[in-house]
N, C-alpha and C. Protein backbone atom coordinates (compact mmCIF):
# COMPACT_ATOMS: atom_id res chain seq x y z
N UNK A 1 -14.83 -15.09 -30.39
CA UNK A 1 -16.00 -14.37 -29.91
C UNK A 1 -16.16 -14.48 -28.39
N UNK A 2 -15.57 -15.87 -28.03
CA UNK A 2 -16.04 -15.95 -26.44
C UNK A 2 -14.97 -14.60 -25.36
N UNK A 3 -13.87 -14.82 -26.32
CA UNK A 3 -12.90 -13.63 -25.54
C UNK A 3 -13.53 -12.17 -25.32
N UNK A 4 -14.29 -12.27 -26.58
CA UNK A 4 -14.64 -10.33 -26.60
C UNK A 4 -15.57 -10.22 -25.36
N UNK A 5 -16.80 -11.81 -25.41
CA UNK A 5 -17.84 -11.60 -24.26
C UNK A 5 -16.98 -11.45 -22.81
N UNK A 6 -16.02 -12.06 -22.63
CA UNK A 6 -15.33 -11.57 -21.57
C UNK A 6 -15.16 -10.81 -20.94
N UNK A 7 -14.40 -9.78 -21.94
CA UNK A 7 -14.11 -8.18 -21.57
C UNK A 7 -15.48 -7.64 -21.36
N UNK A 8 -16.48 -8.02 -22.08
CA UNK A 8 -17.33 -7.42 -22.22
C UNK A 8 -18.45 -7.61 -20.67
N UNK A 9 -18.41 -8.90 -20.33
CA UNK A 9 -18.88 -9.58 -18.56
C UNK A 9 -17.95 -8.62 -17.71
N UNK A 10 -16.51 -8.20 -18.13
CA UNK A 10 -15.52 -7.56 -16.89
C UNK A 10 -16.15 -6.07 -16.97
N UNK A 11 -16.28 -5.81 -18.01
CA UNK A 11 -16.75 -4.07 -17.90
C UNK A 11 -18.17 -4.43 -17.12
N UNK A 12 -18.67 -5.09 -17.63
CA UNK A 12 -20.83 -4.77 -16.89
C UNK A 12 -20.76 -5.22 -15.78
N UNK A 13 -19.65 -5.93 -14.77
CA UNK A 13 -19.35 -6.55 -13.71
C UNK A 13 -18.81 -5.01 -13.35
N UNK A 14 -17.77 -4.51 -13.29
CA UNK A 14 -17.28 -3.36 -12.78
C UNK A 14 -18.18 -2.12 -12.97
N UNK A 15 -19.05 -1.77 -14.11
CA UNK A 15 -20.44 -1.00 -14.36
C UNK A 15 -21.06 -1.10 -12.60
N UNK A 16 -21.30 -2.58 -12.34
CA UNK A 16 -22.60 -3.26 -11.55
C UNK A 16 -21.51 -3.03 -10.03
N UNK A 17 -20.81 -3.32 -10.03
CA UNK A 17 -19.98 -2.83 -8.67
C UNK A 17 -19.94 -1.75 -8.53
N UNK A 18 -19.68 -0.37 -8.80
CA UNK A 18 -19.34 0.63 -8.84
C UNK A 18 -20.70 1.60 -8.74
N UNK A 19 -21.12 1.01 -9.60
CA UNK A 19 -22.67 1.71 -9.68
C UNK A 19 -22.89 2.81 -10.50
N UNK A 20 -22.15 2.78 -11.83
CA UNK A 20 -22.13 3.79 -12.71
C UNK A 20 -22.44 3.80 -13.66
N UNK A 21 -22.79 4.84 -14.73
CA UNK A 21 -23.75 5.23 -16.01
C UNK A 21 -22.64 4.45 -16.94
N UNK A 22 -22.58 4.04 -17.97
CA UNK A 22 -22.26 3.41 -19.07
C UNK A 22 -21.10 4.50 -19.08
N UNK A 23 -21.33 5.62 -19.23
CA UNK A 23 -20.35 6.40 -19.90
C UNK A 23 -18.96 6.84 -19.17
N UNK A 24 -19.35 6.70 -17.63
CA UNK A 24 -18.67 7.03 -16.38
C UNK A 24 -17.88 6.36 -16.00
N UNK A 25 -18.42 5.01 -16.51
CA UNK A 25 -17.75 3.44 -15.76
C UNK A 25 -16.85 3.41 -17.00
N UNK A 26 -16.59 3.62 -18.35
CA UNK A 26 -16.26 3.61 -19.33
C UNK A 26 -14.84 4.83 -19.61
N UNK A 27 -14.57 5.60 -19.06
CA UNK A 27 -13.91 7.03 -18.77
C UNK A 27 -12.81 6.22 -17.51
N UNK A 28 -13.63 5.75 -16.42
CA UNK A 28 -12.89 5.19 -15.40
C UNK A 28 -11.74 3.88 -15.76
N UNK A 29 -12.77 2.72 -16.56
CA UNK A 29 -12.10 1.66 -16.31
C UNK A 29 -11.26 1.89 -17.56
N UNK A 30 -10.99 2.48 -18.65
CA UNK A 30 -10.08 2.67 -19.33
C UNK A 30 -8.67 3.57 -19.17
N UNK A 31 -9.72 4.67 -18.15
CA UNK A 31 -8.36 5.66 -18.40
C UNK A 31 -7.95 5.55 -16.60
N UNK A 32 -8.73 4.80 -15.52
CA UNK A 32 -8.63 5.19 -14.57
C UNK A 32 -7.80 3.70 -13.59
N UNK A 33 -8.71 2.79 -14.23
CA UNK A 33 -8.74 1.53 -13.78
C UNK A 33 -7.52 0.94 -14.03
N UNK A 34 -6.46 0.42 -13.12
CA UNK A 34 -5.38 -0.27 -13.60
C UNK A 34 -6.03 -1.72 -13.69
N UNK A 35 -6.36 -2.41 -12.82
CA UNK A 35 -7.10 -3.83 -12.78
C UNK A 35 -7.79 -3.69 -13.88
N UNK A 36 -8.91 -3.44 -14.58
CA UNK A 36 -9.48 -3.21 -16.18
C UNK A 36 -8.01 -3.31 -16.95
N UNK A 37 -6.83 -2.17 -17.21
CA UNK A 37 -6.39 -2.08 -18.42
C UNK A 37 -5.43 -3.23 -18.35
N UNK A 38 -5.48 -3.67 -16.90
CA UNK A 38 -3.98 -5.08 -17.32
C UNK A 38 -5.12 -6.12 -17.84
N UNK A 39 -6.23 -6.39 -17.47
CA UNK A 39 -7.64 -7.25 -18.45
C UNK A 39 -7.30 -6.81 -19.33
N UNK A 40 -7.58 -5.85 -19.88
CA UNK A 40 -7.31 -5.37 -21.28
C UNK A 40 -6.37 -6.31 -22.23
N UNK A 41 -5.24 -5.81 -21.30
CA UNK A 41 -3.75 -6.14 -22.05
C UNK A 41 -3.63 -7.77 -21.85
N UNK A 42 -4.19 -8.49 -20.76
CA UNK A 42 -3.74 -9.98 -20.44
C UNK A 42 -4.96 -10.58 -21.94
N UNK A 43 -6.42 -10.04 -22.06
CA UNK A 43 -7.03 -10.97 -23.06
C UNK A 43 -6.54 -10.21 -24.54
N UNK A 44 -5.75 -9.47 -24.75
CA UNK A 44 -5.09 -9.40 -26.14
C UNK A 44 -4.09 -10.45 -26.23
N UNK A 45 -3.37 -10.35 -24.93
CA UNK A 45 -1.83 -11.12 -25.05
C UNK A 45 -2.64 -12.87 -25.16
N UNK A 46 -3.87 -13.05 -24.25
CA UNK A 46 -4.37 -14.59 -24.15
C UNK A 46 -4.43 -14.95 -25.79
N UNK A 47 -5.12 -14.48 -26.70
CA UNK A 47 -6.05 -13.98 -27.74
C UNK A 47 -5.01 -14.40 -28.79
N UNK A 48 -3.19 -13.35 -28.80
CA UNK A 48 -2.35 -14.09 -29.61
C UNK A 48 -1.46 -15.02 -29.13
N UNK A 49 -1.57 -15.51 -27.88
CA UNK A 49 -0.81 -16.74 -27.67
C UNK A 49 -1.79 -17.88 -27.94
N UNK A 50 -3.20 -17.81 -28.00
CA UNK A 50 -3.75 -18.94 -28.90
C UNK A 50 -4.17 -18.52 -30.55
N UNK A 51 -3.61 -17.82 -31.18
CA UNK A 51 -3.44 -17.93 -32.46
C UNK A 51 -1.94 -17.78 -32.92
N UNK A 52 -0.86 -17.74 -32.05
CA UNK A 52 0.68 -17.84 -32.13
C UNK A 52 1.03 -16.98 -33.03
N UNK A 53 0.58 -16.09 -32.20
CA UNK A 53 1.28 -14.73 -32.71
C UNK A 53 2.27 -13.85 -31.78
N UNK A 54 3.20 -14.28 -33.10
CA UNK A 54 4.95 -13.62 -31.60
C UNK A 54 5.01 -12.54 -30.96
N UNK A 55 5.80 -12.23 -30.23
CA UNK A 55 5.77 -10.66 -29.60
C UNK A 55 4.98 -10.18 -29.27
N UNK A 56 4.34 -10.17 -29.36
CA UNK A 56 3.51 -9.24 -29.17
C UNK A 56 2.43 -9.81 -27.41
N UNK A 57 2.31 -11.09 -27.38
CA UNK A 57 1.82 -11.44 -25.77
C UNK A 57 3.23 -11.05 -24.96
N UNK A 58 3.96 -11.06 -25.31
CA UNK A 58 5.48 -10.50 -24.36
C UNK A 58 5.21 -9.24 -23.98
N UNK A 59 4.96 -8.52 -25.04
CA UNK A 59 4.61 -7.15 -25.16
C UNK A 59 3.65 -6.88 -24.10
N UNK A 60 2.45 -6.89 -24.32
CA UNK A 60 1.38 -6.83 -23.31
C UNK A 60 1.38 -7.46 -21.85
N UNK A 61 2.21 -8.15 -21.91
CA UNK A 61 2.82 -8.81 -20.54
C UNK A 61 3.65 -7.71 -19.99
N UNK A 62 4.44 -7.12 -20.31
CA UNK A 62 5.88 -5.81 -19.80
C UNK A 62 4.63 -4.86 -19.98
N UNK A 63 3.90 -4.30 -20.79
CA UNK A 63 3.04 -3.03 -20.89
C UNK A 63 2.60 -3.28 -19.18
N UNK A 64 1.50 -4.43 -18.97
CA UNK A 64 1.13 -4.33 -18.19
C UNK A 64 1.87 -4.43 -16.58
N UNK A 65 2.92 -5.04 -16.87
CA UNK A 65 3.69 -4.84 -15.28
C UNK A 65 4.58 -3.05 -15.37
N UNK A 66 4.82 -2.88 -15.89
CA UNK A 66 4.79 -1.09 -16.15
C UNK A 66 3.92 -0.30 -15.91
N UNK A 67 2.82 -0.37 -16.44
CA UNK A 67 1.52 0.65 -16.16
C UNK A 67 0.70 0.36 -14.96
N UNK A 68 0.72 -1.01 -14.86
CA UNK A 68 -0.08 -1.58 -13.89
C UNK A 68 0.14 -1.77 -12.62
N UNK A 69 1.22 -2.50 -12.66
CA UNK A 69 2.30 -3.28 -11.42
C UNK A 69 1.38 -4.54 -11.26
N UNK A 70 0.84 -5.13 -12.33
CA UNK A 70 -0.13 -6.10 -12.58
C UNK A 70 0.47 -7.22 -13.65
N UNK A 71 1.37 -8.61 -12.93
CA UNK A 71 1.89 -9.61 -13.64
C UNK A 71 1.05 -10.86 -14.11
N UNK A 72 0.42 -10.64 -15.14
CA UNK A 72 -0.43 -11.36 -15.60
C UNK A 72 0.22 -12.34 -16.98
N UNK A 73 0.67 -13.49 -16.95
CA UNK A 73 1.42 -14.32 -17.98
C UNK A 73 0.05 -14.90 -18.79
N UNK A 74 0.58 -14.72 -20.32
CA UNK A 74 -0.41 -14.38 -21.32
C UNK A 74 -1.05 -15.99 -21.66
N UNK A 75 -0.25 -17.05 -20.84
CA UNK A 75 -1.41 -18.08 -20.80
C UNK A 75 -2.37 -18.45 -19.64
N UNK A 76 -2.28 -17.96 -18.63
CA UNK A 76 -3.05 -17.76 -17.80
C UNK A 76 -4.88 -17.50 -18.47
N UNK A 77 -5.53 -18.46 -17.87
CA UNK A 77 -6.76 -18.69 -18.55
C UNK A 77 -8.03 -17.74 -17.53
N UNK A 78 -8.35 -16.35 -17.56
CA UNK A 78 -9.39 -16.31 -16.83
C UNK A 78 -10.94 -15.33 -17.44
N UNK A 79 -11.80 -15.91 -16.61
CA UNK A 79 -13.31 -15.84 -17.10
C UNK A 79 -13.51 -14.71 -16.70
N UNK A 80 -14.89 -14.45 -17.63
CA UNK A 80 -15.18 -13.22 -17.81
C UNK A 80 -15.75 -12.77 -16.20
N UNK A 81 -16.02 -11.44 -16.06
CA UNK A 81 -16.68 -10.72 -14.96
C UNK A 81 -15.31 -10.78 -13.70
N UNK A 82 -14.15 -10.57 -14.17
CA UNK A 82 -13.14 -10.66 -13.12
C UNK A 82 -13.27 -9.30 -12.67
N UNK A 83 -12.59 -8.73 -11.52
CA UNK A 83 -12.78 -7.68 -11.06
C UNK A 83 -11.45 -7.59 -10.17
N UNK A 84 -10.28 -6.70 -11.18
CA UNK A 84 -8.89 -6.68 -9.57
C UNK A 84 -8.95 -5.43 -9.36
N UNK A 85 -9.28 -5.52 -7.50
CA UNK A 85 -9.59 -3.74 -7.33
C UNK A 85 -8.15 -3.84 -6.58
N UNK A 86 -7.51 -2.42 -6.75
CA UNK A 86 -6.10 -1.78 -6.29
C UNK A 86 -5.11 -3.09 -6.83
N UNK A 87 -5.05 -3.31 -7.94
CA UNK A 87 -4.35 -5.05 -8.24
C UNK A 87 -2.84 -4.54 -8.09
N UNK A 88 -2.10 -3.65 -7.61
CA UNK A 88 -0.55 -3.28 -7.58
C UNK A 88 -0.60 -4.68 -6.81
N UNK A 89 0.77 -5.56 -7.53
CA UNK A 89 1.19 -6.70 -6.97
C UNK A 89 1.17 -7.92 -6.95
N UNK A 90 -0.21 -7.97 -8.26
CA UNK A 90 -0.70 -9.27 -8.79
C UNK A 90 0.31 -9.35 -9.45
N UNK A 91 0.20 -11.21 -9.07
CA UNK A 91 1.26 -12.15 -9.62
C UNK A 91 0.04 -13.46 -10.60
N UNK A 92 -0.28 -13.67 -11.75
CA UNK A 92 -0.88 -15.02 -12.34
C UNK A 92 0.00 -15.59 -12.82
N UNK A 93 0.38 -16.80 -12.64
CA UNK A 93 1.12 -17.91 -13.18
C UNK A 93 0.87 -18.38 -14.41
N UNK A 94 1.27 -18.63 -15.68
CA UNK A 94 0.93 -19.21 -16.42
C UNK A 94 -0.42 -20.12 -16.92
N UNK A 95 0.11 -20.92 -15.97
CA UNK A 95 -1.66 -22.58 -16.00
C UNK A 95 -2.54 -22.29 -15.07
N UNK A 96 -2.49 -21.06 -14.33
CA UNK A 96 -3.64 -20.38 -13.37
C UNK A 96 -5.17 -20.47 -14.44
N UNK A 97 -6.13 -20.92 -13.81
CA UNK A 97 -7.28 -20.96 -14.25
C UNK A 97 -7.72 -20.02 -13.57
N UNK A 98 -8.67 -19.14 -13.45
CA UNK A 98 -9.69 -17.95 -12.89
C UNK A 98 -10.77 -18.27 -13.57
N UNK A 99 -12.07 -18.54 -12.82
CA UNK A 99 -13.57 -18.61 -13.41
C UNK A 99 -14.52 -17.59 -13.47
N UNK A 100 -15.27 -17.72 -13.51
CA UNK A 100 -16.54 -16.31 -14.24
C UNK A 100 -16.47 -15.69 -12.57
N UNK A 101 -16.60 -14.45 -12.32
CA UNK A 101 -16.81 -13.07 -11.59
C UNK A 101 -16.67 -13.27 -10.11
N UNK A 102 -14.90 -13.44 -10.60
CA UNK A 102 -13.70 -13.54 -9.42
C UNK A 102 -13.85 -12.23 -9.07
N UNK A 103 -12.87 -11.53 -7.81
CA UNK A 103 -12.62 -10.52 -7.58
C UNK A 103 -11.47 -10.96 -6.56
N UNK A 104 -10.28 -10.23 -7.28
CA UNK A 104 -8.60 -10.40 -7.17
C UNK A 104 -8.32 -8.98 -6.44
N UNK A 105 -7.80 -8.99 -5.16
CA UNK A 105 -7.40 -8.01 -4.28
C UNK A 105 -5.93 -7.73 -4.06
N UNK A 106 -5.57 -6.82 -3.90
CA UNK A 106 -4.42 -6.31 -4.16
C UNK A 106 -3.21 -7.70 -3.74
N UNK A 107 -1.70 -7.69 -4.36
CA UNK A 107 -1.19 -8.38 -3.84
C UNK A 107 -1.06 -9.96 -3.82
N UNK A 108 -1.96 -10.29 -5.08
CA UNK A 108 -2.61 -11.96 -4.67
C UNK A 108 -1.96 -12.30 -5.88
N UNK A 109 -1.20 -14.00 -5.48
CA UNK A 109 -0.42 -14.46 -6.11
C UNK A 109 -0.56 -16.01 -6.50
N UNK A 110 -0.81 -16.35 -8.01
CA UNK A 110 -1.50 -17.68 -7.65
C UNK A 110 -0.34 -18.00 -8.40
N UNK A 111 0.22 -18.89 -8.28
CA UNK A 111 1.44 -19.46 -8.76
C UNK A 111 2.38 -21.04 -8.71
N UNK A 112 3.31 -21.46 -9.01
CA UNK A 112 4.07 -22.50 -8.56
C UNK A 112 3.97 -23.00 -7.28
N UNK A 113 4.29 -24.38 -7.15
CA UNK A 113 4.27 -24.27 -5.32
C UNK A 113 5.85 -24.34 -5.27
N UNK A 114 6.78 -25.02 -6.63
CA UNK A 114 7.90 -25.31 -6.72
C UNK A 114 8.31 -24.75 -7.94
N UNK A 115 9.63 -24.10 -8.34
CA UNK A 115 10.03 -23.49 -9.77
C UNK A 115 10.21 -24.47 -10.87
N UNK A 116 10.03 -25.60 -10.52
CA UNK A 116 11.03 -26.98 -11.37
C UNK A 116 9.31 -27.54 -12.02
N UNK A 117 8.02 -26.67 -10.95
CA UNK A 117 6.66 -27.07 -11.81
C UNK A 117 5.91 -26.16 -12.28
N UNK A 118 5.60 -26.55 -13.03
CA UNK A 118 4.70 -25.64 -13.78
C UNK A 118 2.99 -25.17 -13.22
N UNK A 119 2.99 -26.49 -12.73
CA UNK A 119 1.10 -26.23 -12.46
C UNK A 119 0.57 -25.06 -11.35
N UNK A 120 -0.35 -24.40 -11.91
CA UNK A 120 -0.99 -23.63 -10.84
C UNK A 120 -2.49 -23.75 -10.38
N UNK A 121 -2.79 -22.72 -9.29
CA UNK A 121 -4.19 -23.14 -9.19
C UNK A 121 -5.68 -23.22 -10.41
N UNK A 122 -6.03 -23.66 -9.74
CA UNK A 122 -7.59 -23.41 -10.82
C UNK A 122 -8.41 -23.26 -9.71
N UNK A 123 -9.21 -21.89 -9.96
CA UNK A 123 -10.01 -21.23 -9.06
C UNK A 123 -11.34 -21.48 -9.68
N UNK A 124 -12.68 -21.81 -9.07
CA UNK A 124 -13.81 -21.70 -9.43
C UNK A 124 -14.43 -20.06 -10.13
N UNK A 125 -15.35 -20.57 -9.61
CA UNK A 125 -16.49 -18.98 -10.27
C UNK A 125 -16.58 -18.52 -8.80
N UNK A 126 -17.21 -17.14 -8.68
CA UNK A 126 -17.75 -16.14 -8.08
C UNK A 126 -16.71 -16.44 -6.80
N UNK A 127 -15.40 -16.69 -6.55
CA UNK A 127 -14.47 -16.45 -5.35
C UNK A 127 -13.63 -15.37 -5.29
N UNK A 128 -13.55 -14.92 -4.16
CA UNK A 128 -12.99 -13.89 -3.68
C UNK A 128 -11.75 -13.95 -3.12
N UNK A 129 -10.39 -13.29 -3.58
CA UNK A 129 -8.96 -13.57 -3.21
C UNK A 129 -8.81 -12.36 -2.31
N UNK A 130 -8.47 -12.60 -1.43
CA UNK A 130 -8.34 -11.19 -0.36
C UNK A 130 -7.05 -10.72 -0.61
N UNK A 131 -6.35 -9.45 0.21
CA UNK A 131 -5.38 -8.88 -0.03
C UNK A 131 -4.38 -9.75 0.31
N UNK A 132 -3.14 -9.79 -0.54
CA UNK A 132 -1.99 -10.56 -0.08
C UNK A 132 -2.18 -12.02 0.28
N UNK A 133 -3.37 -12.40 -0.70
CA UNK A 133 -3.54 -14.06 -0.57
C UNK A 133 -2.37 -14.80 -1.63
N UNK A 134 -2.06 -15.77 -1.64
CA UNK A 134 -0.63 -16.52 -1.98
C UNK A 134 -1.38 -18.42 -2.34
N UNK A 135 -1.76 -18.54 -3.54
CA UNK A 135 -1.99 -20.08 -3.58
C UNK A 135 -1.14 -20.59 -4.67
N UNK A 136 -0.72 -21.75 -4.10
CA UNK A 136 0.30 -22.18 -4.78
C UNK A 136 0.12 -24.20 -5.22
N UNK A 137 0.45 -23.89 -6.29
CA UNK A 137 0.69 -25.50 -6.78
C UNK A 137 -0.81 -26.08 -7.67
N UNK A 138 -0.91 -27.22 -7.55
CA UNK A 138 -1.73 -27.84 -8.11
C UNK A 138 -3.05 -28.03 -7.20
N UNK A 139 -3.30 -27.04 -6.86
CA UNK A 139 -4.65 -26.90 -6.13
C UNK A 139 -5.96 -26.62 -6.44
N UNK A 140 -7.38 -26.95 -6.11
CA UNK A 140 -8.74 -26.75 -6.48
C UNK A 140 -9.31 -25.37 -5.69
N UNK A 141 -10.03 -24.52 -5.91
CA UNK A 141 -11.03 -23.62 -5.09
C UNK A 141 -11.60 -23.88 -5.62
N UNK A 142 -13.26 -24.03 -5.06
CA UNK A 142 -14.51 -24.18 -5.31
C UNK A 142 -14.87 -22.81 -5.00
N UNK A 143 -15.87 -23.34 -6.55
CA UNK A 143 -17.14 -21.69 -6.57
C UNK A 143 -17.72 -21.29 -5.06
N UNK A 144 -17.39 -20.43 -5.11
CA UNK A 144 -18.39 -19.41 -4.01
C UNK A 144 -17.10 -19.68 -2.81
N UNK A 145 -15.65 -19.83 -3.21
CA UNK A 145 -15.28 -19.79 -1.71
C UNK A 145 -14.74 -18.09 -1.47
N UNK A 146 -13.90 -17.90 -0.24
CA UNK A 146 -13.47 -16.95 0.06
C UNK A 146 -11.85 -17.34 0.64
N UNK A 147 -11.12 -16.65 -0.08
CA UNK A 147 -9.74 -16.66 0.81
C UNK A 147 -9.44 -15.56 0.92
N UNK A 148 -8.84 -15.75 2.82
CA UNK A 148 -8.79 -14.38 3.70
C UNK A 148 -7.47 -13.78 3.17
N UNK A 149 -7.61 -12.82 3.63
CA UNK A 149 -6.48 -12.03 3.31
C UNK A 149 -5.14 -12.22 3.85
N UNK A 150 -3.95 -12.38 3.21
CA UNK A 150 -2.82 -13.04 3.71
C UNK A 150 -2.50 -14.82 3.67
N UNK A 151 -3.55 -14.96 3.62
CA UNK A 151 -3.69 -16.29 3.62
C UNK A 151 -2.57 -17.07 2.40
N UNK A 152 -2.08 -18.15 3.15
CA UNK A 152 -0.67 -18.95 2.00
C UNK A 152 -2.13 -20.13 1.81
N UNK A 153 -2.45 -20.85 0.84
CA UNK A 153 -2.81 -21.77 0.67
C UNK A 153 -2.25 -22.64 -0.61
N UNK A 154 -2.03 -23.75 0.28
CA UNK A 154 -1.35 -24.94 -0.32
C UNK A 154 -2.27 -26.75 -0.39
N UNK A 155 -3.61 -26.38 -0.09
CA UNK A 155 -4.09 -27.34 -0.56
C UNK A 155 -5.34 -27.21 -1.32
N UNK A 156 -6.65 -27.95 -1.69
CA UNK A 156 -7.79 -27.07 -1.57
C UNK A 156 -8.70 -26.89 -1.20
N UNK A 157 -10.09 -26.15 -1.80
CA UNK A 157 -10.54 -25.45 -1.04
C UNK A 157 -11.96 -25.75 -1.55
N UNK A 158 -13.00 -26.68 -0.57
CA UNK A 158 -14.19 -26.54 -0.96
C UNK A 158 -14.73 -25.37 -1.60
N UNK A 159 -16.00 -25.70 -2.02
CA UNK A 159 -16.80 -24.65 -2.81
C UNK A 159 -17.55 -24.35 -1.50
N UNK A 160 -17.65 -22.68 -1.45
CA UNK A 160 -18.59 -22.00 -0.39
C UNK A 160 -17.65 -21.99 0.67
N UNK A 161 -16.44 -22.65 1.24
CA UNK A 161 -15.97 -22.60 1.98
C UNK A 161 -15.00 -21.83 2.15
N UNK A 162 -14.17 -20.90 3.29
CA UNK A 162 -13.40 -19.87 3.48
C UNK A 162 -12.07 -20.27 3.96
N UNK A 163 -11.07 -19.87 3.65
CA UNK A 163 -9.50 -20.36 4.21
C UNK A 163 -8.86 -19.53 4.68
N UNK A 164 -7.92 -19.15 5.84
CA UNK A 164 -7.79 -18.22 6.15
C UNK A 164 -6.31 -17.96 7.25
N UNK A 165 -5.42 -17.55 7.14
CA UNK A 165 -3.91 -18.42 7.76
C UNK A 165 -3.16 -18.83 7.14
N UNK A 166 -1.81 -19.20 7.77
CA UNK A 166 -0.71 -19.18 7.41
C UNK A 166 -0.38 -20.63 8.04
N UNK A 167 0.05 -21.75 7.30
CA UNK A 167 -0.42 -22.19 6.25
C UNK A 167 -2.30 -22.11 6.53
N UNK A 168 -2.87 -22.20 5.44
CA UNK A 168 -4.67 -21.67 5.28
C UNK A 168 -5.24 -23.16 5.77
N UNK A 169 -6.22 -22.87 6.78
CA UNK A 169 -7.08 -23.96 7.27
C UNK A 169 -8.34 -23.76 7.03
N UNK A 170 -9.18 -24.20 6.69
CA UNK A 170 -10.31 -24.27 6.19
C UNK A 170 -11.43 -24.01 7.32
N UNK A 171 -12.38 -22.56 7.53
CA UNK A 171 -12.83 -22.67 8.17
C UNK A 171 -14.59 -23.28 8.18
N UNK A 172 -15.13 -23.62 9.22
CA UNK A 172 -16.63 -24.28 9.43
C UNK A 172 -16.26 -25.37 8.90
C-alpha cells in the first residue's frame, strides 16, 4: 500500500508544480511525461523485486532506458513526491536511497564511487539535484539541501546546505 501512496504523492507533486486540473496533469504525466513514466516503470520493477518476482524488474528497467533514456535499477529505494523534469540521462544506482519530494534534473547520477562497491548515496527529503550533478559512494545529503548543477560530490552534505563544484565544496 505504501508503494501505491507513492505514485500517488509523485502525481499530486507534479499536479502542484505544474499547476494543472486533475485531468490535464493526468494526459501529460502519462502520455507526455518521461520522468513520471520511468516512476511508473522503476515502482512496478521496486514492487517485484521485493516480492521476487523474475523478469519482469529487468523488464521495466530496459522499457525504461528505451522510452525514457531514464536508468533507474529496480532496487533503488525512492520516496514518494519525486519529480525528474527533462530526466534524459538519469543514472540511479542500485542502494541509492531518494526521500519524500526530491526533484532530479536532467543528467544526475547517483552511483558507485568505485565498481568493486556497491554502496550509493542516500539523499534526504525535499533536495534538489541540479543538471548534470554526479554523487558518488557512500555518502549522506541532508533534507532541504541543494546540489548545483554539475557538481561531482564525493562526500556529504549537510541538511539545508548547498554544494556546488568540481570536486563539490560546501557552500556558507
Amino acid at each position: 500500500m505504501a508503494r501505491k501512496r507513492r505514485l500517488r504523492r509523485d502525481f499530486a507533486r507534479l499536479r502542484e508544480v505544474k499547476g494543472w486540473s486533475p485531468a490535464r496533469a493526468f494526459v501529460d504525466a502519462v502520455l507526455l511525461d518521461t520522468g513520471f513514466q520511468a516512476l511508473i516503470l522503476h515502482r512496478l520493477a521496486h514492487v517485484c523485486v521485493r516480492h521476487r518476482v523474475p523478469i519482469l524488474p529487468a523488464l521495466c528497467r530496459s522499457l525504461s532506458i528505451a522510452l525514457c533514456s531514464i536508468d533507474i535499477l529496480p532496487r533503488a529505494d525512492i520516496g514518494g513526491g519525486c519529480i525528474i523534469a527533462h530526466g534524459l540521462g538519469i543514472v540511479i544506482g542500485g542502494t541509492a536511497v531518494i526521500g519524500e519530494d526530491c526533484t532530479l534534473l536532467q543528467g544526475v547520477t547517483l552511483g558507485e564511487a568505485r565498481f568493486d562497491e556497491l554502496d550509493c548515496p542516500l539523499v534526504g527529503d525535499r533536495v534538489t539535484l541540479g543538471a548534470r550533478a554526479t554523487l558518488l559512494g557512500k555518502i549522506t545529503v541532508g533534507d532541504d539541501a541543494v546540489i548545483g548543477a554539475g557538481a561531482v560530490v564525493l562526500q556529504d552534505v549537510p541538511a539545508g546546505r548547498t554544494a556546488v563544484g568540481v570536486p563539490a565544496r560546501i557552500l556558507g
